[in-house]
Every structure is written in C-alpha cells, then in structure tokens.
C-alpha atoms as a PDB file:
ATOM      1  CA  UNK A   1     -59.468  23.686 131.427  1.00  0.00           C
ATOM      2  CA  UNK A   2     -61.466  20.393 130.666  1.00  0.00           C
ATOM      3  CA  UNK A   3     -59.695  17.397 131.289  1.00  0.00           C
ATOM      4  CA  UNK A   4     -57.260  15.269 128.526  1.00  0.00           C
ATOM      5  CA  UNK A   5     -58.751  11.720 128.950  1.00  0.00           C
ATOM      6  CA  UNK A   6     -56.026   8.524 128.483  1.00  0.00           C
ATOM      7  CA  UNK A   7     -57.821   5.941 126.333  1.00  0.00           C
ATOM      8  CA  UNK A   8     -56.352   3.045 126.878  1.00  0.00           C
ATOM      9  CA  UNK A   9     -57.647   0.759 123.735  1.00  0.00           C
ATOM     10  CA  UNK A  10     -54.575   1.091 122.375  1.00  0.00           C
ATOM     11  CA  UNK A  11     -53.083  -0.198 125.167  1.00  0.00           C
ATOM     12  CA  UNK A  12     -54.594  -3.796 125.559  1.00  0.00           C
ATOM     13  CA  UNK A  13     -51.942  -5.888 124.289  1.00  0.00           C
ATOM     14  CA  UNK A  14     -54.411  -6.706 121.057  1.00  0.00           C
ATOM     15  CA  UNK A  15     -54.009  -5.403 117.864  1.00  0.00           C
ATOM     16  CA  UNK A  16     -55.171  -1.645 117.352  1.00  0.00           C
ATOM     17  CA  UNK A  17     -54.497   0.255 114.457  1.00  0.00           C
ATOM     18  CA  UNK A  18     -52.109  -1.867 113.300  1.00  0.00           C
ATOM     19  CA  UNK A  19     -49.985  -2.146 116.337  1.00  0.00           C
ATOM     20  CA  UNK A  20     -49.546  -4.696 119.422  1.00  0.00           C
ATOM     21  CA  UNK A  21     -48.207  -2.784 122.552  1.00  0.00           C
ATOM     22  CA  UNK A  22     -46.535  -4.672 125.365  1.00  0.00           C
ATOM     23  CA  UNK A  23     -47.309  -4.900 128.437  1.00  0.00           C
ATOM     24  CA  UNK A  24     -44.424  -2.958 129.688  1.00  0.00           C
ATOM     25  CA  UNK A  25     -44.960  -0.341 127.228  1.00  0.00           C
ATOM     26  CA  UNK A  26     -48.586   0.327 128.199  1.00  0.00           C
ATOM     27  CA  UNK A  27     -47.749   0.744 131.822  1.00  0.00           C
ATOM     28  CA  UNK A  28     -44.954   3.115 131.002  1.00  0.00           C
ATOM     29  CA  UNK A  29     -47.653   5.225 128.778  1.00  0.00           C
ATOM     30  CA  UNK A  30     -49.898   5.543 131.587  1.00  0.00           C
ATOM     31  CA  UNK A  31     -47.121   6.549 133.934  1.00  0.00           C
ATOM     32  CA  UNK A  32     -45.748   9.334 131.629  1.00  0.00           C
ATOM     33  CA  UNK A  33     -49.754  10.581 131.436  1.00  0.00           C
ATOM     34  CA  UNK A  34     -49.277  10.331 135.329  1.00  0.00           C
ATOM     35  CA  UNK A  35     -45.987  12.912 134.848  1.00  0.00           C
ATOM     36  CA  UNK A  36     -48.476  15.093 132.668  1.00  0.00           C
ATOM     37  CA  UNK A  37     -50.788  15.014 135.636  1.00  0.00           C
ATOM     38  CA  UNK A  38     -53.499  13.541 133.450  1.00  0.00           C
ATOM     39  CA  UNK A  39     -56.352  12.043 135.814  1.00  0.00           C
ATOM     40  CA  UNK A  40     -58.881  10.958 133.836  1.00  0.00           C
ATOM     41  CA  UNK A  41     -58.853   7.634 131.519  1.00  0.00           C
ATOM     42  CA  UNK A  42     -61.207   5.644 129.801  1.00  0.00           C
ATOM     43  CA  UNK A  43     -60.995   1.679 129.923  1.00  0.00           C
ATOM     44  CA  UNK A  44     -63.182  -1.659 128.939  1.00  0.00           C
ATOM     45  CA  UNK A  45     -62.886  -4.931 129.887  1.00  0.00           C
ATOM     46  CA  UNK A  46     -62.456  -5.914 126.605  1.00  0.00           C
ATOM     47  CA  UNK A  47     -59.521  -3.886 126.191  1.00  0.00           C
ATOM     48  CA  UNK A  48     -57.055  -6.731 127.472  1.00  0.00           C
ATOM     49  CA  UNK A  49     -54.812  -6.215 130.083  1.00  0.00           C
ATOM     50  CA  UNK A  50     -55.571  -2.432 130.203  1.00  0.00           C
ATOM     51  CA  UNK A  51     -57.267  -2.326 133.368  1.00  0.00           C
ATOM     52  CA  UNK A  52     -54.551  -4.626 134.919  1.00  0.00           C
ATOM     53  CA  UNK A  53     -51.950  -1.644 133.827  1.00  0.00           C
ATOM     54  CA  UNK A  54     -54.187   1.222 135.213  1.00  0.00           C
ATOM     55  CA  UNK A  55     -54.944  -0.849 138.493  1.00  0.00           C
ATOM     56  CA  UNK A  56     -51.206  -1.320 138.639  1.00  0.00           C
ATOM     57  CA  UNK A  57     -49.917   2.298 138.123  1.00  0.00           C
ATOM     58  CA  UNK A  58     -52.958   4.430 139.359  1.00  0.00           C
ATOM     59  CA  UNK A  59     -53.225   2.531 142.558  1.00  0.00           C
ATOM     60  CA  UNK A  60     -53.510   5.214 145.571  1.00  0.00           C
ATOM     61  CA  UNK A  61     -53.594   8.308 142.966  1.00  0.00           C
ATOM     62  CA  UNK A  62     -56.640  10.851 142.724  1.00  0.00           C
ATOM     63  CA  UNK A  63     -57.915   9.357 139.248  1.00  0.00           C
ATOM     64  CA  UNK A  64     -61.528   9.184 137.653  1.00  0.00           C
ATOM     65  CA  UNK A  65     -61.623   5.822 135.289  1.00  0.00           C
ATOM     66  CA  UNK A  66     -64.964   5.738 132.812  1.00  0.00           C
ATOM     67  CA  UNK A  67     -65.373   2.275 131.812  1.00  0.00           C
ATOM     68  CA  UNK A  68     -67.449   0.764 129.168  1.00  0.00           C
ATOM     69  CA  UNK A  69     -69.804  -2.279 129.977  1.00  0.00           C
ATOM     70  CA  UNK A  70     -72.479  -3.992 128.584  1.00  0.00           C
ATOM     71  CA  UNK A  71     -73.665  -5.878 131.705  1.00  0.00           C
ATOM     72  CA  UNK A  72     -73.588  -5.196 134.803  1.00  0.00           C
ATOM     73  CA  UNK A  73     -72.434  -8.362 135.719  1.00  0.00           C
ATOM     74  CA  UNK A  74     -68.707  -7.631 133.958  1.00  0.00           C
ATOM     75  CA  UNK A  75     -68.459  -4.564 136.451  1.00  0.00           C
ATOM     76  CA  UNK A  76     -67.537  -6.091 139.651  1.00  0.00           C
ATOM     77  CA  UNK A  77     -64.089  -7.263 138.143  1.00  0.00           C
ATOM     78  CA  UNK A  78     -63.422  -4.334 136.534  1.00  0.00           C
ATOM     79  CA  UNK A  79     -63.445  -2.738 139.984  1.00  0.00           C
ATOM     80  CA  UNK A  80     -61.034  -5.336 141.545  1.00  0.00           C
ATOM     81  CA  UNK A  81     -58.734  -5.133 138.146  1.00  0.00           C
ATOM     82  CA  UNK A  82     -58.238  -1.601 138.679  1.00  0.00           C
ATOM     83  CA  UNK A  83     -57.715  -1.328 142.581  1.00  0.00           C
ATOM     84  CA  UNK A  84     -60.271   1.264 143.764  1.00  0.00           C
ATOM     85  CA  UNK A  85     -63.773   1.355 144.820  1.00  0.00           C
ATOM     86  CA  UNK A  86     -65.543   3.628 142.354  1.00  0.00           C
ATOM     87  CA  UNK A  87     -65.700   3.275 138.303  1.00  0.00           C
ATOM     88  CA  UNK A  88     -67.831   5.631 136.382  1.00  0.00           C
ATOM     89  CA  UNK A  89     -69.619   3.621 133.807  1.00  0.00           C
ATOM     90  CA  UNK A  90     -70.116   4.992 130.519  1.00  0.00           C
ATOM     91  CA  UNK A  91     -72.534   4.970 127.959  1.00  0.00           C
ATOM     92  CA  UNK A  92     -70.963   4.701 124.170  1.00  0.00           C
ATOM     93  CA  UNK A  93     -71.466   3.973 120.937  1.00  0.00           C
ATOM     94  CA  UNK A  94     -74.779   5.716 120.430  1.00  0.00           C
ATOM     95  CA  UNK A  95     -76.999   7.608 118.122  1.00  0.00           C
ATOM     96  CA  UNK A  96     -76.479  11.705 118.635  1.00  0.00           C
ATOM     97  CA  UNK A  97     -79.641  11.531 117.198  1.00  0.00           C
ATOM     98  CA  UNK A  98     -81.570  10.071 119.377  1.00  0.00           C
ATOM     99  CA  UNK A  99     -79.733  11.449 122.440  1.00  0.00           C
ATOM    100  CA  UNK A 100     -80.365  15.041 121.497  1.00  0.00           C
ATOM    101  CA  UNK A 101     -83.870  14.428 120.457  1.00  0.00           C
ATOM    102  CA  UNK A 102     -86.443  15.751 123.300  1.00  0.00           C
ATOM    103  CA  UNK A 103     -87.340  12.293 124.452  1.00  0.00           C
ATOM    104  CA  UNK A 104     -83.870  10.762 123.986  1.00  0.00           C
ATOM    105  CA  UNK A 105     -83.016   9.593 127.863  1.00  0.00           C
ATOM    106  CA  UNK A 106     -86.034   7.166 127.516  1.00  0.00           C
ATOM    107  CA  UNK A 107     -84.995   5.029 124.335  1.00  0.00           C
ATOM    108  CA  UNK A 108     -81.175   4.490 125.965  1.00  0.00           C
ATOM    109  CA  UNK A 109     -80.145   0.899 126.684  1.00  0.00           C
ATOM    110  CA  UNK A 110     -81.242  -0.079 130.545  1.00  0.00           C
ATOM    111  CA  UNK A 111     -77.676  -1.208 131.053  1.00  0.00           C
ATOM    112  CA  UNK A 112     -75.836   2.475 130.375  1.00  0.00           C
ATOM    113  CA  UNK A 113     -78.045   4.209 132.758  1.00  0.00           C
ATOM    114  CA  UNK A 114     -75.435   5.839 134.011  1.00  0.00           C
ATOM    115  CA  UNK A 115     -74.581   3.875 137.423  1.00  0.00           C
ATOM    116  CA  UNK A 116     -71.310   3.534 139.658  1.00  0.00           C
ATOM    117  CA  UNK A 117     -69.881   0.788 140.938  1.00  0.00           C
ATOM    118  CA  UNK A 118     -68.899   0.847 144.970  1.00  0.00           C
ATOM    119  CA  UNK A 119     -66.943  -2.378 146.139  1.00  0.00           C
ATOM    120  CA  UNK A 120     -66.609  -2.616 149.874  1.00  0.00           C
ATOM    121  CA  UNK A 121     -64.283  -5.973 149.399  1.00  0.00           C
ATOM    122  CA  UNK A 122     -64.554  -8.774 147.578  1.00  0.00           C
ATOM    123  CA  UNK A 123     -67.555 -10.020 149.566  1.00  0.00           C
ATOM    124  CA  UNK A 124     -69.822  -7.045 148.831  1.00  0.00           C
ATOM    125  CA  UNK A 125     -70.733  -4.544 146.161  1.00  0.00           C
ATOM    126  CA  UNK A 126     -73.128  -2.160 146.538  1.00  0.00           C
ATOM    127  CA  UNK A 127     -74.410  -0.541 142.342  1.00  0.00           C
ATOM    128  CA  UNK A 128     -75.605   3.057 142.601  1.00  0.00           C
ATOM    129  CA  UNK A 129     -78.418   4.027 139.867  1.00  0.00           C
ATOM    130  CA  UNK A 130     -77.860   7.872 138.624  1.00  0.00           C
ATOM    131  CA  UNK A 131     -79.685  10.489 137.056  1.00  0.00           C
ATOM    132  CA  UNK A 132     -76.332  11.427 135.902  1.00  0.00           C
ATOM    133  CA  UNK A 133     -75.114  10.152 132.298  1.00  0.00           C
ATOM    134  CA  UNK A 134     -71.273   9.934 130.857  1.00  0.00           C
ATOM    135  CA  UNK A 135     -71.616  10.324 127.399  1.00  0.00           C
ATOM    136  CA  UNK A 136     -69.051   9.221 125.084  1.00  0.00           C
ATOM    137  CA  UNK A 137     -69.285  10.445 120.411  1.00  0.00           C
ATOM    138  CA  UNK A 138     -66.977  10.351 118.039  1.00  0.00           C
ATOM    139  CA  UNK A 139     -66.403  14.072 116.667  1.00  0.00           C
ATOM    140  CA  UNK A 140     -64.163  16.146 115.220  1.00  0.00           C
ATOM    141  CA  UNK A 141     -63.632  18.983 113.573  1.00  0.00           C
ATOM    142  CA  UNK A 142     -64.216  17.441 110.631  1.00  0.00           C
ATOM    143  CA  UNK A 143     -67.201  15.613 111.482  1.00  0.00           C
ATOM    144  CA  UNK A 144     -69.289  17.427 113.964  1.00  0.00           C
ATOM    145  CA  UNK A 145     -72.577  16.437 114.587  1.00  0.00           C
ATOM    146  CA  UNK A 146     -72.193  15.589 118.052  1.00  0.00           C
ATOM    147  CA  UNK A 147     -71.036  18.837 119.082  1.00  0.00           C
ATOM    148  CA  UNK A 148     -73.938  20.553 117.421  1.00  0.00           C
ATOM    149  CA  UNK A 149     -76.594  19.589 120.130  1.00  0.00           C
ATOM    150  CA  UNK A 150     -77.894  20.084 123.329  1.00  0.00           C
ATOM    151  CA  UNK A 151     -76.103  17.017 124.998  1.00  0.00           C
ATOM    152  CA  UNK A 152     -72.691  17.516 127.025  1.00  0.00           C
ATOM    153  CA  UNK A 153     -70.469  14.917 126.105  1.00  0.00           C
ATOM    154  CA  UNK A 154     -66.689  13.152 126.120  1.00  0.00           C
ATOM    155  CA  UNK A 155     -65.277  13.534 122.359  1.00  0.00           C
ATOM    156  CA  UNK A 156     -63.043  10.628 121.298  1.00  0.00           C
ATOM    157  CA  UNK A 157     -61.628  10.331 117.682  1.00  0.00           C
ATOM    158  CA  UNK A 158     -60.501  13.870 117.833  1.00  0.00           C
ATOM    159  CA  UNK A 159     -57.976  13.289 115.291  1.00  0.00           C
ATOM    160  CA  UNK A 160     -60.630  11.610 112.845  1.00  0.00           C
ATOM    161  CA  UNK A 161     -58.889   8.031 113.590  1.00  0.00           C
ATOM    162  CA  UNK A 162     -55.429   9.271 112.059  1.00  0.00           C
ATOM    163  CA  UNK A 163     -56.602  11.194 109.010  1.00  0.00           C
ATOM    164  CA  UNK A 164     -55.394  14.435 110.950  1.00  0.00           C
ATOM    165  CA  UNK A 165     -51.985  13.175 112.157  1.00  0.00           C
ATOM    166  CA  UNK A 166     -51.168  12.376 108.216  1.00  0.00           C
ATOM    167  CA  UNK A 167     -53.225   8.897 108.343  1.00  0.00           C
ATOM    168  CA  UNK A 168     -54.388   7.740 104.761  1.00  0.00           C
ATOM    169  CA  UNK A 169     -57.577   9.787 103.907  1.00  0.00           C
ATOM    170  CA  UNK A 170     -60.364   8.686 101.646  1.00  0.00           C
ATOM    171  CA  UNK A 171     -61.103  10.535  98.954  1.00  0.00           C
ATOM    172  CA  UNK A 172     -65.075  11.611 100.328  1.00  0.00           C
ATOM    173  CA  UNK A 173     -63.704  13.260 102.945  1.00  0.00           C
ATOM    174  CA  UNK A 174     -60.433  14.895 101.513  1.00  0.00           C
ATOM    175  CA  UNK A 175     -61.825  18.061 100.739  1.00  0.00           C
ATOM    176  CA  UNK A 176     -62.763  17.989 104.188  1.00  0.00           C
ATOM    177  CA  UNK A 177     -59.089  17.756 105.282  1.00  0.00           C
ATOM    178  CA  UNK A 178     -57.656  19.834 102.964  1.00  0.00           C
ATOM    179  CA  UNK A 179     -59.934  22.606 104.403  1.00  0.00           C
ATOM    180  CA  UNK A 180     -58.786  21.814 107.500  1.00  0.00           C
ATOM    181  CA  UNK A 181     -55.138  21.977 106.735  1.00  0.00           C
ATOM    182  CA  UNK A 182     -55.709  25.634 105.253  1.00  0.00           C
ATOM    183  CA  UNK A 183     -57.168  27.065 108.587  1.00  0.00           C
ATOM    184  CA  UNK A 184     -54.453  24.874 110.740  1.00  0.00           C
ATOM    185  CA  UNK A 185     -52.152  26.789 108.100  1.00  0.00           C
ATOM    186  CA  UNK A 186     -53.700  30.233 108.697  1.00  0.00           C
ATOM    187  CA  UNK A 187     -53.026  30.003 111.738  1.00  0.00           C
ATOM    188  CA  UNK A 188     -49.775  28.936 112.117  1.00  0.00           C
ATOM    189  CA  UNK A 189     -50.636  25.166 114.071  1.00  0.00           C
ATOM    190  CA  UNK A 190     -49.757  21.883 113.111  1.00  0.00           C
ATOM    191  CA  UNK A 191     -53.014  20.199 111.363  1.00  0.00           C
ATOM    192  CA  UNK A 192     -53.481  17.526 114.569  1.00  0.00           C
ATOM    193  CA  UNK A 193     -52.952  20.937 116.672  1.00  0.00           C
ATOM    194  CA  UNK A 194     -55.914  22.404 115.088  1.00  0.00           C
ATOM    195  CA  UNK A 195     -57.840  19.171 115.795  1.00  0.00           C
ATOM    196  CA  UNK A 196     -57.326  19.253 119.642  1.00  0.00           C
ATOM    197  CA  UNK A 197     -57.724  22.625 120.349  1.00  0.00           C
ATOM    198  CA  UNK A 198     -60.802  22.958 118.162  1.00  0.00           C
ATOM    199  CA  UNK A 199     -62.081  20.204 120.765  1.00  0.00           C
ATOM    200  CA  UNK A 200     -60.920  21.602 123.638  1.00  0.00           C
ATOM    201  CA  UNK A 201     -62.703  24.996 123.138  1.00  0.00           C
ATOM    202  CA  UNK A 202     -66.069  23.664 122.513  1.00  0.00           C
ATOM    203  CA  UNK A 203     -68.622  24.062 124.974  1.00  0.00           C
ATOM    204  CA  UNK A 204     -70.284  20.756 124.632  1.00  0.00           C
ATOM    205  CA  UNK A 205     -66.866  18.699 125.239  1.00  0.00           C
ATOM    206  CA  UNK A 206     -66.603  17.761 128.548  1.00  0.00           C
ATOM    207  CA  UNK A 207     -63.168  16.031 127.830  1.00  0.00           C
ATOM    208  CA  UNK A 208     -61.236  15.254 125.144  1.00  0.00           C
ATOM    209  CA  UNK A 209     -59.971  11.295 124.667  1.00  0.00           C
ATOM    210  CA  UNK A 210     -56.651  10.991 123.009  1.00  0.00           C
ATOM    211  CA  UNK A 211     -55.380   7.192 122.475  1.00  0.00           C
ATOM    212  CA  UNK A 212     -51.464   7.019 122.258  1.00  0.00           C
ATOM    213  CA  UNK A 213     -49.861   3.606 121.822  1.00  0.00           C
ATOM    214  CA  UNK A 214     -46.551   4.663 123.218  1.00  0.00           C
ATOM    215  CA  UNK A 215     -44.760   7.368 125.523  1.00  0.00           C
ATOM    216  CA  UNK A 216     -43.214   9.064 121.758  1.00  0.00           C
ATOM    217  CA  UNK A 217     -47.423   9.577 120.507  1.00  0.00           C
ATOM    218  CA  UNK A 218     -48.440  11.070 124.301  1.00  0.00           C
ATOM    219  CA  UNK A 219     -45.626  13.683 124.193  1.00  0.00           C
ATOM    220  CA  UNK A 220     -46.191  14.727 120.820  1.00  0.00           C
ATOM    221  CA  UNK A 221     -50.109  14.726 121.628  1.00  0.00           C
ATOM    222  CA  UNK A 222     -49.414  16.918 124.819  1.00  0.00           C
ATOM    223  CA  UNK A 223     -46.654  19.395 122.885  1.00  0.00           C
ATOM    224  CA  UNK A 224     -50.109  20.134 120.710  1.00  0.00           C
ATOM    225  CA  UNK A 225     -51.967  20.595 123.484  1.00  0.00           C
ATOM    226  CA  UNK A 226     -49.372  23.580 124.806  1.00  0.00           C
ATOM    227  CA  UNK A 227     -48.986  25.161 121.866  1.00  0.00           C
ATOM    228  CA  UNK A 228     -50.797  28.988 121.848  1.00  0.00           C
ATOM    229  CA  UNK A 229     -54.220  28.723 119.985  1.00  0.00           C
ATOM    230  CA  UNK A 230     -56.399  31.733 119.467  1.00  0.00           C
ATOM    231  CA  UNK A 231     -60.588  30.954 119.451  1.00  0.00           C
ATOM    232  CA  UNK A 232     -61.077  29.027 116.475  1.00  0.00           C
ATOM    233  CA  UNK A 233     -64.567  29.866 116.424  1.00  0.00           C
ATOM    234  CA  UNK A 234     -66.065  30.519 113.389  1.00  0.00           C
ATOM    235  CA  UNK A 235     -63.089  29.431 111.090  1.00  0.00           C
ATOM    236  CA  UNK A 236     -64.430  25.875 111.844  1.00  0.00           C
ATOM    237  CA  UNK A 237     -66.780  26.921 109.574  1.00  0.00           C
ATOM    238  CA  UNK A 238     -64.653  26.910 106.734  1.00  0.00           C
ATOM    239  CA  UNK A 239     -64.219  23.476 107.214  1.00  0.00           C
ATOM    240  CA  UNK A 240     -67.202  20.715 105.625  1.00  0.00           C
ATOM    241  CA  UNK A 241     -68.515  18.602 108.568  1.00  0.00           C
ATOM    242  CA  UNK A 242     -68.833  15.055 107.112  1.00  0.00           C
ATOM    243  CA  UNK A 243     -71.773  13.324 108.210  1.00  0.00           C
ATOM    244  CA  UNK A 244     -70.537   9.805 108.350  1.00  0.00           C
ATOM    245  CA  UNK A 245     -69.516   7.445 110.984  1.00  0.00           C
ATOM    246  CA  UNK A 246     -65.499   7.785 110.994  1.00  0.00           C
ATOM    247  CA  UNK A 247     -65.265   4.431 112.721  1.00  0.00           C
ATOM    248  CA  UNK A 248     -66.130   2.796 109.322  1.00  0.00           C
ATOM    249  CA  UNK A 249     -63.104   4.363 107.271  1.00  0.00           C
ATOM    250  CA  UNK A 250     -60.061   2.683 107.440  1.00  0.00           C
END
C-alpha cells in the first residue's frame, strides 16, 4: 500500500483556503494522523509554524518529512525546527513536461537536485547530493497528465483543490466532474472516494498528499480511504482529463 502523505500547508497558522488554523489545532491534526499511523508528511518553511508542530509531535517517531526549499541555505533550520537529523528535500512545482521528456533531469533547477540534509548538532551539517529525486505534481483524476508519463512521482491536489469534495467548480471543467460523479456513482463511492482511490491505484503515484485543516477533514479523508474500491482502471477513461493547471482555479 503506498503511503497517505500529511500536507501540512494547511496547517501554518496563515490563511489557506479560506481558513486560519491554530496552533493547537494543527498539532492535534498531526497527532490524530499519528493514531492513523500515517508516517509520511510534507512541510516548507514557508508554511508557518508547521514545522514547529511536526518537530513538536513527531519527535522520536519513525517518520519521513519531504520538505520544500529553494536554497539550501533555508535547510539547516528546517532540520533543527523539526527535531531530527534527516529531511528529504523535494523538488515541486515543475513542468511534467519537461520532466518526462528524455533529457528532462538536465534542465531541473540546481537547487532541487534531490539532496538530504544530515545535522550532527548545531555546530555541523553535513548536505548529501543524490541521484535520487522526490517528485512532487498536481493530478487527479480529472486532470492527469502527470500520471501519464514515465516519471514516478508524489500526487498532491488529489481532490482537484475542493472541486471533488463539493468545492465550487468552474464551468470549463464541469463536464469533467460531472463525469466523474457518474463513475463514483456506478460504483457505489462517494465522488472524493473515487478521487483517492483512483490515486492510490496508479502505478506512477508513489504517495498520495491529502491536506486536512482539522481532525473532522482527516477522518472523513481516511473513512474514504477504507472504503472497498474495485480497479478503477479503465472507467477513468470515461472521465475528460483537463489539461490546465488546477492551482489557477479558485
């Protein structure tokens, strides 16, 4: 089973989809994913006192944290934030394009070259270069590029940033939807059901992101998750894949 990744930019203590989430309320999200034995999460230091929470509650547990930076030089307090002495950096917000292309490794960014952080203390760090890369793409089963080519990846915006959990929908993608809703339908799942499991079964997916803002969103999230799901396969089909970046709808 590929692993449920917390992200935690919902969790910050900034505004995020039209909610602020406390401080006390983040910590206890992470701590219920703890309950649900969910190991991975996915962090930034721009995501405001999310690493503090993480650092807090996941001190001593066997966790894997992927964190976004753009310089290397934000890493080292990342690592101290979050109490441990390895982060798995992760390369984001680019082009499937160009990363499934034949020559795509060679046009990436220097900084997401895929490198860990080790801290020995506060008085010396030691950065790893890999040959490894995290990979990080929107997709969905409503817009899935991403999982179309060669390139193993973590899929975030699973739920097509609300418009499968009943969010507003634009009207250039709600044919999309609707065609959605008739295979969740035919199959007896909730529409944000479909979404996850469609995600979970694909081959490319390495792990699913999911990005509750409070205890009430990661239980409903993992009673999807449980539910029985046959192989969606080809019924995705059914569905039009929209070909636009879903971080630009509202």
């Amino acid at each position: 089973m590929k692993p449920i990744i917390l992200g935690t930019a919902a969790l910050s203590g900034q505004p995020y989809a039209g909610k602020t989430v406390s401080r006390k309320d983040a910590r206890a999200v992470v701590a219920r994913a703890v309950e649900y034995k969910i190991m991975h999460y996915d962090t930034s230091p721009a995501y405001g006192f999310a690493e503090d929470v993480l650092g807090d509650v996941l001190t001593g547990l066997d966790s894997t944290i992927y964190s976004k930076h753009a310089a290397v030089a934000t890493v080292l307090p990342s690592v101290r934030k979050l109490s441990r002495c390895t982060v798995k950096l992760l390369a984001h917000n680019l082009d499937p394009a160009i990363m499934n292309s034949k020559d795509g490794w060679q046009k990436m960014p220097v900084w997401s070259d895929g490198y860990s952080a080790y801290a020995k203390d506060d008085r010396r760090v030691l950065y790893e270069w890999r040959l490894s890369y995290e990979m990080q793409f929107d997709c969905s089963i409503i817009s899935r590029d991403a999982s179309e080519g060669a390139m193993p990846f973590m899929a975030r915006s699973v739920f097509a940033r609300g418009m499968l959990c009943g969010g507003t929908v634009p009207p250039e993608i709600a044919g999309a939807v609707k065609a959605a809703k008739e295979v969740a339908d035919s199959l007896g799942l909730p529409l944000p059901a479909l979404a996850l499991h469609w995600a979970l079964q694909q081959p490319k997916i390495t792990g699913v992101v999911i990005g509750p803002s409070s205890v009430a969103e990661l239980d409903q999230i993992m009673a999807w998750s449980k539910l029985p799901c046959q192989d969606i396969g080809k019924l995705a089909n059914l569905i039009p894949s929209v070909s636009v970046d879903l971080r630009t709808w509202k």
